[in-house]
N, C-alpha and C. Protein backbone atom coordinates (compact mmCIF):
# COMPACT_ATOMS: atom_id res chain seq x y z
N UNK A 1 -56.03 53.15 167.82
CA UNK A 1 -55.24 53.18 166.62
C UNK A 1 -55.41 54.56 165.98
N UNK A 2 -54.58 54.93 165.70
CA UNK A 2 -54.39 56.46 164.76
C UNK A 2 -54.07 56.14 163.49
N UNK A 3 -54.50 57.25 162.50
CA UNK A 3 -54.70 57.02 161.09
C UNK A 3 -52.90 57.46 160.90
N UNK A 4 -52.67 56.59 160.13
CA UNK A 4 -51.12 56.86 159.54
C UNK A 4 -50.69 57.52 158.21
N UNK A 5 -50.34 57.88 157.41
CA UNK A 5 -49.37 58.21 156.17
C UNK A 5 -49.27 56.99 155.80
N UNK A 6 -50.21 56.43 154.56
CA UNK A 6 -49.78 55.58 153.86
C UNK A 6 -49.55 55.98 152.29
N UNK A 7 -49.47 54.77 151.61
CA UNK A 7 -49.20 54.31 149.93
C UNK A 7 -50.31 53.48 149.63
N UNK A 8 -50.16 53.77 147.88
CA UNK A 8 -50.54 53.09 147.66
C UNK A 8 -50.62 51.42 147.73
N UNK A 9 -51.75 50.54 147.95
CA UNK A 9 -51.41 48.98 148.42
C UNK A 9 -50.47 48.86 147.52
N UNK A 10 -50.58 48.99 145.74
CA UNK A 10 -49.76 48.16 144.85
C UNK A 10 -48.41 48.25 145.19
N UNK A 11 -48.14 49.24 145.76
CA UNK A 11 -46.73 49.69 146.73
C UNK A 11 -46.63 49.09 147.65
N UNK A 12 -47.48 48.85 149.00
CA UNK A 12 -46.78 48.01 149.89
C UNK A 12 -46.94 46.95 149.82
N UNK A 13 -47.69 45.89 148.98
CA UNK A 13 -47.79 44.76 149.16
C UNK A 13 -46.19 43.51 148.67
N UNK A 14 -46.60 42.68 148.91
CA UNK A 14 -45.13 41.75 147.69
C UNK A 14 -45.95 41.95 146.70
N UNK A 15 -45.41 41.88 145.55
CA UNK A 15 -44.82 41.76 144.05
C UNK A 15 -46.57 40.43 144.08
N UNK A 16 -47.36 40.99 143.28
CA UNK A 16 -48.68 39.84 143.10
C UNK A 16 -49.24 39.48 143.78
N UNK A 17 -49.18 40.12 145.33
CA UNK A 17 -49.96 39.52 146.23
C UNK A 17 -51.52 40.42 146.27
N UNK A 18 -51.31 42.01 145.63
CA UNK A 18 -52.58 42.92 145.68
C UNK A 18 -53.30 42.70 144.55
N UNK A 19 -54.71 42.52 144.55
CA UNK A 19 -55.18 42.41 143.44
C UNK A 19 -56.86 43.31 143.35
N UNK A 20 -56.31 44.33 142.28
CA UNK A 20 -57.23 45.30 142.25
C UNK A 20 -58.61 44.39 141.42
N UNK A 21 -59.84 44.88 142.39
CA UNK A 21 -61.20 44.52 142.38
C UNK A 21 -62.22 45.40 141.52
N UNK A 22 -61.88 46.60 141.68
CA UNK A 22 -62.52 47.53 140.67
C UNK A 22 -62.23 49.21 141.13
N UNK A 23 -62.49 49.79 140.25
CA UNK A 23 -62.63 51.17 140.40
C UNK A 23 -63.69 51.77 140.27
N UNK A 24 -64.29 52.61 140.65
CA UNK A 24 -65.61 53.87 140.72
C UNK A 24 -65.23 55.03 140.74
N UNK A 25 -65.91 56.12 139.63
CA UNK A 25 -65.69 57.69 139.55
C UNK A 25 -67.11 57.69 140.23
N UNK A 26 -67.19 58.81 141.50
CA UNK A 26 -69.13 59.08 141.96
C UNK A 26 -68.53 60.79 141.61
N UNK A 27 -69.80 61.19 141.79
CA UNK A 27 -70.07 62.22 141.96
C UNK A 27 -69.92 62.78 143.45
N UNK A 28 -69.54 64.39 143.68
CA UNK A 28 -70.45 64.69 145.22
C UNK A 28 -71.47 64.68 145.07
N UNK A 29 -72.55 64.07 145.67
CA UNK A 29 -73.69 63.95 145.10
C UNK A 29 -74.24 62.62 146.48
N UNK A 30 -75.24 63.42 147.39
CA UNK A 30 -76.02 62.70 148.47
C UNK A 30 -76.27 61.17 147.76
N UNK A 31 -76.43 60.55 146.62
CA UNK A 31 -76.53 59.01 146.12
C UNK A 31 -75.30 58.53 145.91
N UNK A 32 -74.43 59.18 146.31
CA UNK A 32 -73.33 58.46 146.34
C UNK A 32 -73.13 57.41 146.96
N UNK A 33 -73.03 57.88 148.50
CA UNK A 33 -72.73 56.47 149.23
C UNK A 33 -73.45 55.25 149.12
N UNK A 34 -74.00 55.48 148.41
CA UNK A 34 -75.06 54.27 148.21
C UNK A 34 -74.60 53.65 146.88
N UNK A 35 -74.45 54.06 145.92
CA UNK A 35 -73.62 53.62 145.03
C UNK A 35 -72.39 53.10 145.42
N UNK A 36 -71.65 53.53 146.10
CA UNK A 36 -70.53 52.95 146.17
C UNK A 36 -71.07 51.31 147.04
N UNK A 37 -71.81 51.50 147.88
CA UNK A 37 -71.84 50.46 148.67
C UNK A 37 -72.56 49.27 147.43
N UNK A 38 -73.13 49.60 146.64
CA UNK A 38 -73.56 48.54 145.24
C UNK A 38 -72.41 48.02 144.59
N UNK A 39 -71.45 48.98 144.73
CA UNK A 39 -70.34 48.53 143.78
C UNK A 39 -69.61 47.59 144.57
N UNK A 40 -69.30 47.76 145.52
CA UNK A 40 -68.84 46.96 146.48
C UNK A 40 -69.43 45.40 146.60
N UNK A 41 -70.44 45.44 146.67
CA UNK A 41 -71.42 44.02 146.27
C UNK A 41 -70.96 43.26 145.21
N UNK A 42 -71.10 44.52 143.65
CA UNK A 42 -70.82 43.91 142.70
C UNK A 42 -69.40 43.15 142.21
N UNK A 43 -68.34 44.33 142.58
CA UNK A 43 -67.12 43.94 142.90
C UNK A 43 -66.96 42.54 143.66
N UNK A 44 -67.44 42.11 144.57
CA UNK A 44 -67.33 41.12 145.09
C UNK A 44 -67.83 40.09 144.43
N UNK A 45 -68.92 40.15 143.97
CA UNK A 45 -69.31 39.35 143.77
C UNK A 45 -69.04 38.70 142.42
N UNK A 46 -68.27 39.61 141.68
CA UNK A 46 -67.96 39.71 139.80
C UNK A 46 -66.36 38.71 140.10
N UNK A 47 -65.58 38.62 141.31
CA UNK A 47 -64.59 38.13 141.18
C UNK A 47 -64.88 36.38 142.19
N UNK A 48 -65.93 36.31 142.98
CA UNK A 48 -66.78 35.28 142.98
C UNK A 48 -66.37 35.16 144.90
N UNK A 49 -66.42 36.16 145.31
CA UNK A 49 -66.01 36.38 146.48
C UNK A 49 -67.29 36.31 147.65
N UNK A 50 -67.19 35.51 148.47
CA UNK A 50 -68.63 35.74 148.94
C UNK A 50 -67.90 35.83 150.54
N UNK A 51 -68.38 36.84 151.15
CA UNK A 51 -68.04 37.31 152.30
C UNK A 51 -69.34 38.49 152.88
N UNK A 52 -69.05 37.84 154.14
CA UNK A 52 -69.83 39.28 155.41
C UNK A 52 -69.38 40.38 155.00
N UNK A 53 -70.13 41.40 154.56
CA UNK A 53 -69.86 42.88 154.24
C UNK A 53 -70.16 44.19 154.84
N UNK A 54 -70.67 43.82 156.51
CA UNK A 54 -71.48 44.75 157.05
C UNK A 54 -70.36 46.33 157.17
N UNK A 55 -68.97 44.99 157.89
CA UNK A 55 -67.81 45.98 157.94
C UNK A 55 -67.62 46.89 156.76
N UNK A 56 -67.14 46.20 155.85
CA UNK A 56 -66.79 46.91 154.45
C UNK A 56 -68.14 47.49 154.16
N UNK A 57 -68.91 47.69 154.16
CA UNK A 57 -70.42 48.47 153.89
C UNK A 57 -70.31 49.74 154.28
N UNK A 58 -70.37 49.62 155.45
CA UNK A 58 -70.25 50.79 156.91
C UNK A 58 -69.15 52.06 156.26
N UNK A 59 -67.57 51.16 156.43
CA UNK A 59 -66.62 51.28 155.94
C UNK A 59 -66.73 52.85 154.77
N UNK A 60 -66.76 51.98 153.33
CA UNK A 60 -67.26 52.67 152.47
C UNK A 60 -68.19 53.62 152.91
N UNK A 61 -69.51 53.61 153.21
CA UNK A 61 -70.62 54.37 153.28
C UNK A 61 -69.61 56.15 154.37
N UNK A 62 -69.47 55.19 155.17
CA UNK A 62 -68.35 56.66 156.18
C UNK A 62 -67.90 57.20 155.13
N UNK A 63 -66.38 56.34 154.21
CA UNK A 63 -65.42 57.38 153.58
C UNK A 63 -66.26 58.13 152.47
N UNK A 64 -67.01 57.45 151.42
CA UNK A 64 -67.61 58.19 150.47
C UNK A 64 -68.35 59.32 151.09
N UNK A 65 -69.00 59.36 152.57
CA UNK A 65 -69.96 60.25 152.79
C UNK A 65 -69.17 61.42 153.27
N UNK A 66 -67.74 60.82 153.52
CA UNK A 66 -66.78 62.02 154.07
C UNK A 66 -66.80 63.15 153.23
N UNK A 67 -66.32 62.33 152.11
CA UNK A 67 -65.69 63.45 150.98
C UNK A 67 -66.93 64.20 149.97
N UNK A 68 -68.24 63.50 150.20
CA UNK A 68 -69.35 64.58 149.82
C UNK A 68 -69.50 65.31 151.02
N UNK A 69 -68.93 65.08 151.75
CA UNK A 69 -69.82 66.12 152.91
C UNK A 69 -68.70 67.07 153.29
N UNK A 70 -67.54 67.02 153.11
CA UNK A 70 -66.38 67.58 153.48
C UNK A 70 -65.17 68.35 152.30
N UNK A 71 -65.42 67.25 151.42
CA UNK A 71 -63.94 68.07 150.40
C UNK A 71 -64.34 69.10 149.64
N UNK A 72 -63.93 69.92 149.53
CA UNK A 72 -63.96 71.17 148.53
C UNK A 72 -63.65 71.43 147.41
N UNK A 73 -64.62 70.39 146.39
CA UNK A 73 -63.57 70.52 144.68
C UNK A 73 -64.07 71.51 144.34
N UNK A 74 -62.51 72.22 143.47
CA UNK A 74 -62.68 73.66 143.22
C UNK A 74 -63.01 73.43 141.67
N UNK A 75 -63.24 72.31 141.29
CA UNK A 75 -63.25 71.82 140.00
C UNK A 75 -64.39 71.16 139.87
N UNK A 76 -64.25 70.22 138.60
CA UNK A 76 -65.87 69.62 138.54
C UNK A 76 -64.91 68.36 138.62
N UNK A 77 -64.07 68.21 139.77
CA UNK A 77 -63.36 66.86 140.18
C UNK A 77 -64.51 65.87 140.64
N UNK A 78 -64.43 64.55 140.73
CA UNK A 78 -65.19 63.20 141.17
C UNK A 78 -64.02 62.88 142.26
N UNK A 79 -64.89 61.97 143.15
CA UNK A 79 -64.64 60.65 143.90
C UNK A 79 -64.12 59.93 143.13
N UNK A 80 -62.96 58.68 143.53
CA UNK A 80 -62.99 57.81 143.26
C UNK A 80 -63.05 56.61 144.09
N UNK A 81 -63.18 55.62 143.86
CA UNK A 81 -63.44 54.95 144.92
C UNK A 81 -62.26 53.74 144.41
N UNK A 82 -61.09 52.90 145.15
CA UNK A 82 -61.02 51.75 144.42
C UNK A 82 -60.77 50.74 145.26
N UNK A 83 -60.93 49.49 144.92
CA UNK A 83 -61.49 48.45 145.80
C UNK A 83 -59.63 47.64 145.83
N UNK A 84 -59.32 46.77 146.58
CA UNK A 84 -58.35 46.23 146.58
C UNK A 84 -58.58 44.72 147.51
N UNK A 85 -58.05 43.77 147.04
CA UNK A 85 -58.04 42.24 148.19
C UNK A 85 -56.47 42.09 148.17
N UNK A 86 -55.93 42.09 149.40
CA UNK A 86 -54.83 41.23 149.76
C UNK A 86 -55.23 40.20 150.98
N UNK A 87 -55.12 38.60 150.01
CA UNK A 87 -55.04 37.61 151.11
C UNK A 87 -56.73 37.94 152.06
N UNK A 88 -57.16 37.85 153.21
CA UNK A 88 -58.20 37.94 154.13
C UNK A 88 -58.52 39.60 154.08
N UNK A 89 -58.03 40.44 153.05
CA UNK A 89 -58.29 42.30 153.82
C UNK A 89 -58.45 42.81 152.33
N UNK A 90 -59.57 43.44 152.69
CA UNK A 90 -60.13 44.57 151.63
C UNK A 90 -59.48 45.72 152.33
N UNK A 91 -59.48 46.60 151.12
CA UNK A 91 -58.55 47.99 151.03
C UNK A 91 -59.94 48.86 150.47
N UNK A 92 -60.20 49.60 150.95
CA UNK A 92 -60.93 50.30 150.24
C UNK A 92 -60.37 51.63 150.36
N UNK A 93 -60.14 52.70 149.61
CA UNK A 93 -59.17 53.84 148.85
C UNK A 93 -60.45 54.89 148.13
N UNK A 94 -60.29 55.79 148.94
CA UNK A 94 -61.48 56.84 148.78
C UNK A 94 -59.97 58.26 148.42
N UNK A 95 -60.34 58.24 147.05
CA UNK A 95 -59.51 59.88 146.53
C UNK A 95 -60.53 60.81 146.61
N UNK A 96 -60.34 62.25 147.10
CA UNK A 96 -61.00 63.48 146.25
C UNK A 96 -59.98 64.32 146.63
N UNK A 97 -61.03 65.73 146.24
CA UNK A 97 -59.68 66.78 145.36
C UNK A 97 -59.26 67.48 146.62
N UNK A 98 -60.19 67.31 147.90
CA UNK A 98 -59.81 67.80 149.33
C UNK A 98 -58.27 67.60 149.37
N UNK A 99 -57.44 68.10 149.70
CA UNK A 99 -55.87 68.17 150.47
C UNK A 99 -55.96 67.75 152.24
N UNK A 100 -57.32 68.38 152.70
CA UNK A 100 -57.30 68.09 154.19
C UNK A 100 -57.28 67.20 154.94
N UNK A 101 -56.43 67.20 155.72
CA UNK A 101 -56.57 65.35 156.35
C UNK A 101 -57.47 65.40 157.16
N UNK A 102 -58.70 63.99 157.04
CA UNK A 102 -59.16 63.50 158.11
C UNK A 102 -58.80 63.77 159.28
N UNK A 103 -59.43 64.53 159.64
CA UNK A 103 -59.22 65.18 161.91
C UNK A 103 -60.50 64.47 162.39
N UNK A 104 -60.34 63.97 163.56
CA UNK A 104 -61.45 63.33 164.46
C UNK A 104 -61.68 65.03 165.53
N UNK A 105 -62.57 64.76 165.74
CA UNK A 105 -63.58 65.99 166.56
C UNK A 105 -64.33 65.45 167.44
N UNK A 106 -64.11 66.48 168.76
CA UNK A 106 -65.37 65.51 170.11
C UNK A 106 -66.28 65.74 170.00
N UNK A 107 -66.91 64.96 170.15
CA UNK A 107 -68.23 64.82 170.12
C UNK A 107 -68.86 64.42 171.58
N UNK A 108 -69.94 64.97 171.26
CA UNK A 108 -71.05 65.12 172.69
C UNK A 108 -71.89 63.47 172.36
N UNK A 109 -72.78 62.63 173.57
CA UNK A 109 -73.55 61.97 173.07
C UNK A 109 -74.67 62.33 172.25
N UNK A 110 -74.95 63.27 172.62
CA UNK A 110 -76.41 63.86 171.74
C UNK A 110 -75.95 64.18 169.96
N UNK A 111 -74.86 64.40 169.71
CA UNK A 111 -74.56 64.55 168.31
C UNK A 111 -74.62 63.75 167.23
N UNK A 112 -75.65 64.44 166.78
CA UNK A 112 -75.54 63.24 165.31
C UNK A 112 -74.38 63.27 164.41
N UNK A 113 -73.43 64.24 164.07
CA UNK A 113 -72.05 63.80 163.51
C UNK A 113 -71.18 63.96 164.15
N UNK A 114 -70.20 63.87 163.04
CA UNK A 114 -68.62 63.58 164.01
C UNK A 114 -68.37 62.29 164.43
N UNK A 115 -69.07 60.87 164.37
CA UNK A 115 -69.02 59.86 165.04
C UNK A 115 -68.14 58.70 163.71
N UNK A 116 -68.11 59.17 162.84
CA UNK A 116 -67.77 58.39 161.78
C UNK A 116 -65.70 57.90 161.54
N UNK A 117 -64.98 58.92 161.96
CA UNK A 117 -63.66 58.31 162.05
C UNK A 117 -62.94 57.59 163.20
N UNK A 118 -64.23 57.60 163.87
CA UNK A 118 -64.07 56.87 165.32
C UNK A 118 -64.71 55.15 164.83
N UNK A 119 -66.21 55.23 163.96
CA UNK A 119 -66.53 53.80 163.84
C UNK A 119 -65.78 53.28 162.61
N UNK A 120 -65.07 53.76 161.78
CA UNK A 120 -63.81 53.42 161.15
C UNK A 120 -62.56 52.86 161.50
N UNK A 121 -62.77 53.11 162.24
CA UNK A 121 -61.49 52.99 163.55
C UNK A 121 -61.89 51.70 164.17
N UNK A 122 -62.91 51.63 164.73
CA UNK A 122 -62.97 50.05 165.05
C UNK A 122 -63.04 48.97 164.43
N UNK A 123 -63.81 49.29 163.40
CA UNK A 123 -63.87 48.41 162.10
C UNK A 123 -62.43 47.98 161.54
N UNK A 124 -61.77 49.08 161.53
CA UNK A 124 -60.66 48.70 160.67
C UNK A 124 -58.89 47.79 160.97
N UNK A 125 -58.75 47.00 160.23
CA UNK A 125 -57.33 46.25 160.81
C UNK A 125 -56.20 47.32 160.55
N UNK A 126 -56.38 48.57 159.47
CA UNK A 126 -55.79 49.37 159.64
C UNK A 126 -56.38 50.35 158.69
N UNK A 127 -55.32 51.65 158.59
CA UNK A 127 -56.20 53.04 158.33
C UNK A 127 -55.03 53.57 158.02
N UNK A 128 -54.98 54.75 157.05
CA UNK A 128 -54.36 55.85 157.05
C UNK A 128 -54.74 56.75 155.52
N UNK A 129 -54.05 57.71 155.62
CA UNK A 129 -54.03 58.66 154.03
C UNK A 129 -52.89 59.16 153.86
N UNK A 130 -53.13 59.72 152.43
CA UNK A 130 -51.34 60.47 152.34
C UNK A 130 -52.26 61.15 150.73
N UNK A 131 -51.42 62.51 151.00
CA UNK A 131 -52.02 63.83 149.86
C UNK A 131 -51.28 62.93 148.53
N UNK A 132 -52.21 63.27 147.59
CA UNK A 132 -51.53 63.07 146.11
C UNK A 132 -51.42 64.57 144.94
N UNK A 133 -51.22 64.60 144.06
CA UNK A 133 -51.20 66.03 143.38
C UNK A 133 -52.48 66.42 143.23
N UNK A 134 -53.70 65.59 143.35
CA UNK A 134 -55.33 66.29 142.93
C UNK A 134 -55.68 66.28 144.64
N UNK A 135 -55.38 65.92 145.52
CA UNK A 135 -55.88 66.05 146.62
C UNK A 135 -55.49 65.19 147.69
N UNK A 136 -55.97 63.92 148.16
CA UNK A 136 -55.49 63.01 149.11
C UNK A 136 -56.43 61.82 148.55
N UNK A 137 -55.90 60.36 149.84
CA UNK A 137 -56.63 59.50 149.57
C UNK A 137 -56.29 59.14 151.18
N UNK A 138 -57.61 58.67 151.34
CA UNK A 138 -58.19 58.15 152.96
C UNK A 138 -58.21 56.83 152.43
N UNK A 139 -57.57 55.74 152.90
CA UNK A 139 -57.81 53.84 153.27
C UNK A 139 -58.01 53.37 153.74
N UNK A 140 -58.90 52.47 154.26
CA UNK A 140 -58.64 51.47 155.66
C UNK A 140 -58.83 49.87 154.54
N UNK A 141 -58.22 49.46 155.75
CA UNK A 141 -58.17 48.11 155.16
C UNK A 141 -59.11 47.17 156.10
N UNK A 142 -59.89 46.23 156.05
CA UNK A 142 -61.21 45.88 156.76
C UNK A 142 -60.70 44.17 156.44
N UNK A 143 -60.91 43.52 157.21
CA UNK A 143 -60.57 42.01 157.62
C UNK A 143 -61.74 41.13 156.74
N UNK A 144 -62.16 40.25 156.76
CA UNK A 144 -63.06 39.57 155.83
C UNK A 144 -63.00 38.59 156.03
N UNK A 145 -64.01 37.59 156.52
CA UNK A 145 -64.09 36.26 156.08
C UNK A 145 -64.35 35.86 154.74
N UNK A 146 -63.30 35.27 153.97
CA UNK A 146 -63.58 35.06 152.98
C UNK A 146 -63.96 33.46 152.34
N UNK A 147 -64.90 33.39 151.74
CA UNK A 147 -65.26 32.05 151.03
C UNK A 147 -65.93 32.21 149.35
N UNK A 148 -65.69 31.11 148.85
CA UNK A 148 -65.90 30.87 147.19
C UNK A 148 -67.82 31.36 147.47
N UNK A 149 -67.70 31.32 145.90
CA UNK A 149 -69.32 31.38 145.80
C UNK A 149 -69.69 30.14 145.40
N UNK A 150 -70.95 29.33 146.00
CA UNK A 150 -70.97 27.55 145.49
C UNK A 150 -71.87 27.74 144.22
């Protein structure tokens, strides 16, 4: 699967079927991804959602670590992070002020990076980005078993 040109979910979904979970401003800042992956917990758990999160963990932890490790704010711009559920699929929506699209790069076995838009890629039921006026936003959308909290 290749990453596509997307929209925003509230755009492609029907009319009430997307329902935003929360938002996060991080910092670039190495504690990021780790934050985000809390919020993600909390998010879930604040709307009473109880689901396997290893995917969506992973998920997050890749895109947030992308854009500290990669985008170039020429500003004292933030991350944002925002969470989305349609039906069985989390959306997770990573903005920064980068313009550059996500490129996959070969990688050797011995390399410790570069391996991350490839395990995105498996994880994900789908993927893509599309530039906005502060920079771009990278998505994948991640499958979920979902159940109530008892």
């Amino acid at each position: 699967m290749s990453p596509s040109v997307g929209r925003s979910l509230a755009r492609e979904s029907e009319p009430g079927t997307a329902e935003l979970l929360g938002s996060l401003t991080l910092d670039y800042a190495p504690r990021s991804p780790s934050l985000a992956r809390q919020f993600v917990k909390i998010a879930l758990t604040a709307r009473g959602i109880n689901a396997e999160t290893e995917a969506l963990d992973v998920v997050v932890s890749e895109l947030v670590t992308n854009s500290v490790m990669h985008a170039r704010p020429v500003t004292s711009a933030s991350i944002r992070l925002r969470l989305w559920q349609v039906r069985h699929l989390i959306r997770v929506e990573v903005y920064d002020a980068d313009p550059r699209i996500p490129m996959p790069r070969k990688t050797k076995p011995d390399d410790e990076r570069g391996r991350g838009i490839y395990i995105i890629r498996d994880l994900a039921a789908n993927q893509g980005f599309y530039r906005n006026r502060t920079g771009k936003c990278v998505w994948v959308d991640v499958n979920i078993r979902l159940g109530k909290e008892e």
